[in-house]
Protein backbone atom coordinates (compact mmCIF):
# COMPACT_ATOMS: atom_id res chain seq x y z
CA UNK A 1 -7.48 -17.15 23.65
CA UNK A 2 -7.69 -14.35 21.40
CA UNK A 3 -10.20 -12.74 19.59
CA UNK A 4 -11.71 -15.10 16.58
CA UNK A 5 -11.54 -12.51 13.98
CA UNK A 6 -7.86 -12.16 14.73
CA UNK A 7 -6.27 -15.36 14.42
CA UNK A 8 -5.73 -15.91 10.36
CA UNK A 9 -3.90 -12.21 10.72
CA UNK A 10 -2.41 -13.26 14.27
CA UNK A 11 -0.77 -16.08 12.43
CA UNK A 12 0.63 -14.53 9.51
CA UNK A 13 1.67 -11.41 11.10
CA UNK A 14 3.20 -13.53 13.56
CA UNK A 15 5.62 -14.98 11.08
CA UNK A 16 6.29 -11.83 9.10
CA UNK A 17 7.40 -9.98 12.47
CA UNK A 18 9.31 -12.73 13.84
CA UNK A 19 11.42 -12.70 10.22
CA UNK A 20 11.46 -9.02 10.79
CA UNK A 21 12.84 -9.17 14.36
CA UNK A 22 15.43 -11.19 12.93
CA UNK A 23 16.77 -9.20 10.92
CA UNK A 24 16.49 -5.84 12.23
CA UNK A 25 16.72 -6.51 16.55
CA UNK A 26 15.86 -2.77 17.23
CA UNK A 27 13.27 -0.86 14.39
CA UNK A 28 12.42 -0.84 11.55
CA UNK A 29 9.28 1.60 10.57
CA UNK A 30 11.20 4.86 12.31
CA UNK A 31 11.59 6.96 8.91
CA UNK A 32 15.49 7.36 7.44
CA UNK A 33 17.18 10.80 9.48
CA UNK A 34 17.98 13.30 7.59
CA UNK A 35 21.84 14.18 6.48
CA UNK A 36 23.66 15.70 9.36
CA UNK A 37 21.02 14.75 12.15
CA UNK A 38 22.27 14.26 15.16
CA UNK A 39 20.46 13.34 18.69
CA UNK A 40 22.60 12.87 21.86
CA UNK A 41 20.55 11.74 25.08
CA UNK A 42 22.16 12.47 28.61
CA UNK A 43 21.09 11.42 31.89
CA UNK A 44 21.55 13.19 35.28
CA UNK A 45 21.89 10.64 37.79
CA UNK A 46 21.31 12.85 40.63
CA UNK A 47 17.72 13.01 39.87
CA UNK A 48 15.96 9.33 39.96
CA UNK A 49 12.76 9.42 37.99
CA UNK A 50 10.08 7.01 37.83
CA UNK A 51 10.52 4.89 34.77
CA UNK A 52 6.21 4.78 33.60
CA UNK A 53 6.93 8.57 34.01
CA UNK A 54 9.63 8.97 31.36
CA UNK A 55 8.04 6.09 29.40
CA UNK A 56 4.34 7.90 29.52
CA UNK A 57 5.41 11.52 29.63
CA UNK A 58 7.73 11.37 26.34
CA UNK A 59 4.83 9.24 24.65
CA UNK A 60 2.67 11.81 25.67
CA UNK A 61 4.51 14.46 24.13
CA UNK A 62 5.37 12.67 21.34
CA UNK A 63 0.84 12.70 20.33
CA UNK A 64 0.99 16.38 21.59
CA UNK A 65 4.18 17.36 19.06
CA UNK A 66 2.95 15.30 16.00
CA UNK A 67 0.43 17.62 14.39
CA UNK A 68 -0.30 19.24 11.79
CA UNK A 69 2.93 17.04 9.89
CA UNK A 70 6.21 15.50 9.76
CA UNK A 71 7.42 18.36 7.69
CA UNK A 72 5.91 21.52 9.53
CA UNK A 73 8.15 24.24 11.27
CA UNK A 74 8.52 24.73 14.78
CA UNK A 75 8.47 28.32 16.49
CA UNK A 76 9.60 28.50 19.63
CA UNK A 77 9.51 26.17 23.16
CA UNK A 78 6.66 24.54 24.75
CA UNK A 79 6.31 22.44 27.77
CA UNK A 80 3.93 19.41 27.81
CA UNK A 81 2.42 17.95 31.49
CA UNK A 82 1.77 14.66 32.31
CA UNK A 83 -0.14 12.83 35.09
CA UNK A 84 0.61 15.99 37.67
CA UNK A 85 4.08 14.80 38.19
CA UNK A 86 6.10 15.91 35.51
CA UNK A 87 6.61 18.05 32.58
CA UNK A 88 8.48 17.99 29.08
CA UNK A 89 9.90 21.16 28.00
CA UNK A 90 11.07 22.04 24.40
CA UNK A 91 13.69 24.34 23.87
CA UNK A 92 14.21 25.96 20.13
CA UNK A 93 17.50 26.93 19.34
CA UNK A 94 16.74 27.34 15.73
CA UNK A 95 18.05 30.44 14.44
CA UNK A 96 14.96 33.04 13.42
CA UNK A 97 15.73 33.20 9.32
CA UNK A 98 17.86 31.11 7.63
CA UNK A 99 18.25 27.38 8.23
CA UNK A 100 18.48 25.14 9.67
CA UNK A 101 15.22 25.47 11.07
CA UNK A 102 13.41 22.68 13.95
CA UNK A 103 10.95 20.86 12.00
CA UNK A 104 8.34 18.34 13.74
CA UNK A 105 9.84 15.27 12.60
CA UNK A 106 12.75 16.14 14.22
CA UNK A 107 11.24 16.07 17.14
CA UNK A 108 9.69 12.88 16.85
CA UNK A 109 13.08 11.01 16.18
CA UNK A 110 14.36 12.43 19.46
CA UNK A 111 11.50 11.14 21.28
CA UNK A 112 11.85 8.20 19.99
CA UNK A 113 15.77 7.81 20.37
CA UNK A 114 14.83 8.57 24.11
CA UNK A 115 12.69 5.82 24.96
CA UNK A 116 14.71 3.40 22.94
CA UNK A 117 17.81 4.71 24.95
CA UNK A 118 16.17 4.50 28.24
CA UNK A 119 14.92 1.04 27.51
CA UNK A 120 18.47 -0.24 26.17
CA UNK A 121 20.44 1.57 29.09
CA UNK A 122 18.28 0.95 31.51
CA UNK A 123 18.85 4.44 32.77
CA UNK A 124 15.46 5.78 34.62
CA UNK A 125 17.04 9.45 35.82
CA UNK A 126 16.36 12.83 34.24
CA UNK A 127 16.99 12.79 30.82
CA UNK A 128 18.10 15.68 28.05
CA UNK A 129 17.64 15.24 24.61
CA UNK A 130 20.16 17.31 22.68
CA UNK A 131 18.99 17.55 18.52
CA UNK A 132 21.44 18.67 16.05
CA UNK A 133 21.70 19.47 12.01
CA UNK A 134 24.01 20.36 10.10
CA UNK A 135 26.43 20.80 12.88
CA UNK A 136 24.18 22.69 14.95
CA UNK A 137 21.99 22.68 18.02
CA UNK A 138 18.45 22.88 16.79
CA UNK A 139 16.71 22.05 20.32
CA UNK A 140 16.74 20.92 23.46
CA UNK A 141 14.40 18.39 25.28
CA UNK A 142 14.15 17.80 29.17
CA UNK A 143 11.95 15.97 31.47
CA UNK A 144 11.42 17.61 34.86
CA UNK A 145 9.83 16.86 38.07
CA UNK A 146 6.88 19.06 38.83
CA UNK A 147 7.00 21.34 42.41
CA UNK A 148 3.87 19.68 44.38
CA UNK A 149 3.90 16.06 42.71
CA UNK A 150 1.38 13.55 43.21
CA UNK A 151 1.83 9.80 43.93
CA UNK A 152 -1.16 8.44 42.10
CA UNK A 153 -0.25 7.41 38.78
CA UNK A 154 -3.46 5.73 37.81
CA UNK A 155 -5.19 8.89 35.78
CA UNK A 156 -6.36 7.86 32.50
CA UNK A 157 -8.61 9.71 29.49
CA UNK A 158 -11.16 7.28 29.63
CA UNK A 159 -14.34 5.75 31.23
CA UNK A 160 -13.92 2.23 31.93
CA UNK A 161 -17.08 -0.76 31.86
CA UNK A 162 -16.77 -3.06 34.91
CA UNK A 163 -15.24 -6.09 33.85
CA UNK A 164 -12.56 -8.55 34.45
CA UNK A 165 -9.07 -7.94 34.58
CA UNK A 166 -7.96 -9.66 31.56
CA UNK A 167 -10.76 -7.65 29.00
CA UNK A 168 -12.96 -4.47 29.17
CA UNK A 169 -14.72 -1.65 27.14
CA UNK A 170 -12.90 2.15 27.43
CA UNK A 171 -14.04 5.35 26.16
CA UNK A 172 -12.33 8.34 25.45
CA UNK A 173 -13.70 11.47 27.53
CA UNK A 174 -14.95 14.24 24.86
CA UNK A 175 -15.05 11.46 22.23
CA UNK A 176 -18.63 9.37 22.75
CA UNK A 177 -18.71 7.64 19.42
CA UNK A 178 -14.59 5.94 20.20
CA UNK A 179 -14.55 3.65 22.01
CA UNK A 180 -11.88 0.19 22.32
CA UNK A 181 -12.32 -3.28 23.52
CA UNK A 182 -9.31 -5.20 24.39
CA UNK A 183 -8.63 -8.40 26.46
CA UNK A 184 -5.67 -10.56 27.59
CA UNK A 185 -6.44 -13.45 28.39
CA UNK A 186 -4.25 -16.61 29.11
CA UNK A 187 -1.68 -13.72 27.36
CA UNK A 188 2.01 -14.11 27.30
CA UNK A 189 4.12 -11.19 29.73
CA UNK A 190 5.59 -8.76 28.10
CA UNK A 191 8.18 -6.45 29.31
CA UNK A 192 7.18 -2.87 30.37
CA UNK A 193 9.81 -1.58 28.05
CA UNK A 194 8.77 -3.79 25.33
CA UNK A 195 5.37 -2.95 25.43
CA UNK A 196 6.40 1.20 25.87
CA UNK A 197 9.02 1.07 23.28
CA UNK A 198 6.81 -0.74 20.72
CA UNK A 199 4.11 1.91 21.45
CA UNK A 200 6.20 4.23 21.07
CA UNK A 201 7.25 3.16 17.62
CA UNK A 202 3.83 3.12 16.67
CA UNK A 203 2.99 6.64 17.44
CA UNK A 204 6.15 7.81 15.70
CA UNK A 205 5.18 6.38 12.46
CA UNK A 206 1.53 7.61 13.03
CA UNK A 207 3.58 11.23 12.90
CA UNK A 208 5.09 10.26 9.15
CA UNK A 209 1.73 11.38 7.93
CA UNK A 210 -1.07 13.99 8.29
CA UNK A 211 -3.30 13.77 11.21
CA UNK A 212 -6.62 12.81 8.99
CA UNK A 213 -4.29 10.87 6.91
CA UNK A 214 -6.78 7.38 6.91
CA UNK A 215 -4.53 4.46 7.41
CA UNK A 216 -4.74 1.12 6.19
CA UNK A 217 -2.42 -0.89 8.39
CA UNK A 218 0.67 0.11 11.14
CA UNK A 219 3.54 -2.18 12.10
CA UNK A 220 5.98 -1.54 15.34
CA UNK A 221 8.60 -3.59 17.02
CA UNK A 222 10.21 -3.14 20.49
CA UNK A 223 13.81 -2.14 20.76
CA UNK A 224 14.58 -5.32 22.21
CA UNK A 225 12.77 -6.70 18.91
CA UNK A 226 10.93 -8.78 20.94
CA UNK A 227 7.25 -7.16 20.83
CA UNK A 228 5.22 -6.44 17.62
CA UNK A 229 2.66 -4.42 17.08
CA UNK A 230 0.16 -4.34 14.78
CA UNK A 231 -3.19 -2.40 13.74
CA UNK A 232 -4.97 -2.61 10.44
CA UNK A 233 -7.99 -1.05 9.45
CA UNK A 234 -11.46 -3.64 9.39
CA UNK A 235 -13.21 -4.45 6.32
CA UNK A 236 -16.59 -4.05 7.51
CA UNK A 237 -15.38 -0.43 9.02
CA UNK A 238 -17.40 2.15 7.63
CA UNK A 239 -15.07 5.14 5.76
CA UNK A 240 -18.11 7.72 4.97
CA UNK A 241 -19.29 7.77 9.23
CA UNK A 242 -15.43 7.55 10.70
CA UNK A 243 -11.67 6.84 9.12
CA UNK A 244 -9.08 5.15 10.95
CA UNK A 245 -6.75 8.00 10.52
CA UNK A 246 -3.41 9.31 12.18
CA UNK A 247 -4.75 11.22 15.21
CA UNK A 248 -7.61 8.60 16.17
CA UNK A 249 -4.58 6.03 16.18
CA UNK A 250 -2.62 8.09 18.53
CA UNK A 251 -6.01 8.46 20.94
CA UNK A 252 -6.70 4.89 21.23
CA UNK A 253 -2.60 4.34 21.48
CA UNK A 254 -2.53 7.00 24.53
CA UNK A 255 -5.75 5.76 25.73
CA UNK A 256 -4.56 1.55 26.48
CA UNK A 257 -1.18 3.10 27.46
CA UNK A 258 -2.91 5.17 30.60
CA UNK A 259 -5.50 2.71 31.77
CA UNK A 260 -3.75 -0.85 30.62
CA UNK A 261 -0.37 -0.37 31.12
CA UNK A 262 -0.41 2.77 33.99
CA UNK A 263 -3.31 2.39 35.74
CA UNK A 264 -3.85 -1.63 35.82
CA UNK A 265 0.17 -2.19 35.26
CA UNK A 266 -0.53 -5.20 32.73
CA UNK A 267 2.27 -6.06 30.79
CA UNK A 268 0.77 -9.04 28.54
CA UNK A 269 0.07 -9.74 25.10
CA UNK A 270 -3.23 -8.13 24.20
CA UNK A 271 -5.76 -7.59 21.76
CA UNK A 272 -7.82 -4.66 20.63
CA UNK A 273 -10.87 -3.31 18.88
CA UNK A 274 -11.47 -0.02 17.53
CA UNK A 275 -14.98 1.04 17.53
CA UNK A 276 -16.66 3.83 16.06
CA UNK A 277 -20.47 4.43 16.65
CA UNK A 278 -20.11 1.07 17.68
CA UNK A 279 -19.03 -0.44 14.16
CA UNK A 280 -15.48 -1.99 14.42
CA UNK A 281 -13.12 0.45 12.15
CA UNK A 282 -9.98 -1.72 13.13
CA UNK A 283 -8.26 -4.56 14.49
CA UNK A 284 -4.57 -4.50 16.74
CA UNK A 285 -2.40 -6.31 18.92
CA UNK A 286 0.59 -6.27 21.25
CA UNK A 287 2.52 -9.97 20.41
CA UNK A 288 5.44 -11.20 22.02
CA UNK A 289 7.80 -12.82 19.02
CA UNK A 290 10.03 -15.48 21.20
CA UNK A 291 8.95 -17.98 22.98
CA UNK A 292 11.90 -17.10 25.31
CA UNK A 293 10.36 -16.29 29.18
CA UNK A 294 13.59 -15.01 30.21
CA UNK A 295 13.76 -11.25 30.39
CA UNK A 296 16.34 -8.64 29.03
CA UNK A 297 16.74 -6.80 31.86
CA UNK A 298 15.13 -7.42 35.21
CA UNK A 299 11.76 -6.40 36.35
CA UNK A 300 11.40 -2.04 36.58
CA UNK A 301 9.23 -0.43 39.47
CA UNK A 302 6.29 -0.67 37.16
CA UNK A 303 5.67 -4.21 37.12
CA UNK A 304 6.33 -4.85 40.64
């Protein structure tokens, strides 16, 4: 059962991502590389990592690296923390005049080459991310293990109603007036990777624009193709109080990853609502396109 208000767009976004999935398995809203791009992803077997951890932790960074735009310069290295357990660290290799010089976009296409990798591999160890133009090594990315770790992995950025399982009301902490309400119920399973991948396509193309950029609709697929995503902006939002722009996108985004998929571990189809000041501003989903129960790989430490 899904939300009423959803089921004329279910339907026909249903058959416009399943003709998508066909013809394009892996992606297909990840923005053209530029000439001479390169990213190379390594593993290091000796070093096992959790696989929410490298899913979560390069999302994470991925909202952190985003702003101010696709096109904007980065200066320098940078490390970005996630759950207490481990840590992403940038290192910029870009020379200090000249060119070619580490721009945020480039960034985001080695994030998202990651989790697509780790998701088609299979590979959950310690990963490097080497990026390259023109012939040249622009940066390096690494995941590490923090000294100290915890073994909770069940923190989340937002205060949750008490309500069933399969549907709730979160808020964001800091931001009173967001809030989303999802459910999943009588849902479809998903995948872990699908659902992490297709997230993780979403917040990519989220970075294509400006952060207040207002958006009228997003699309993502899975790099299995076989999980769409979809948010669209409501009709009856209201642009003058609160716009469905770039970086609230990437809030809500972060904010069902952490508490649906980390901290309950559901792994379902599932709908959502976007609420600001507690008008809807827009409308999403999580949709599996086959029919097929069989998974691609078998089951990771995060859905058991």
């Amino acid at each position: 059962m899904r939300f009423p208000f959803l089921s004329t767009l279910f339907i026909e976004c249903y058959f416009h991502l399943s003709a998508v999935a066909l013809q394009l398995p892996v992606n297909y809203t990840t923005p053209p590389t530029p000439p001479g791009f390169r990213v190379d992803v390594k593993f290091d077997d000796r070093h096992p990592m959790n696989p929410a951890l490298i899913y979560g932790a390069t999302i994470t960074a991925a909202d952190y690296w985003a702003p101010p735009s696709w096109d904007s310069i980065v200066r320098g290295g940078g490390q970005v923390r996630f759950n207490g357990r481990v840590a992403m660290y940038l290192a910029d290799f870009s020379p200090a005049s000249g060119s070619p010089l580490l721009r945020r976009g480039h960034l985001m296409l080695a994030l998202h080459k990651l989790v697509f990798t780790v998701s088609e591999r299979n590979l959950f160890f310690r990963p490097y991310v080497h990026v390259y133009l023109a012939g040249r090594l622009l940066a390096t990315i690494a995941l590490m293990s923090l000294p100290n770790e915890e073994l909770a992995l069940d923190s989340t950025n937002a205060t949750i109603a008490l309500e069933p399982d399969d549907s709730g009301l979160m808020q964001v902490v800091g931001v009173p007036w967001l809030r989303v309400r999802w459910q999943s119920i009588n849902a479809r399973r998903v995948p872990a990777a699908d659902m992490f991948t297709s997230t993780m396509d979403a917040m990519v193309e989220t970075a294509t624009e400006p952060e207040n950029f207002p958006r009228r609709y997003i699309n993502a697929v899975s790099e299995s193709g076989n999980c769409g995503f979809n948010v669209h902006k409501s009709s009856d939002g209201n642009p003058q109080r609160h716009e469905l722009t770039n970086d609230i996108l990437r809030t809500v985004l972060l904010l069902i990853m952490g508490e649906i998929f980390l901290r309950r571990r559901r792994f379902a189809e599932l709908d959502f609502v976007i609420l600001g000041d507690g008008v809807e501003m827009g409308q999403g989903f999580w949709m599996k396109i086959s029919n097929d129960d069989t998974d691609k790989v078998n089951r990771t430490v995060i859905e058991r």
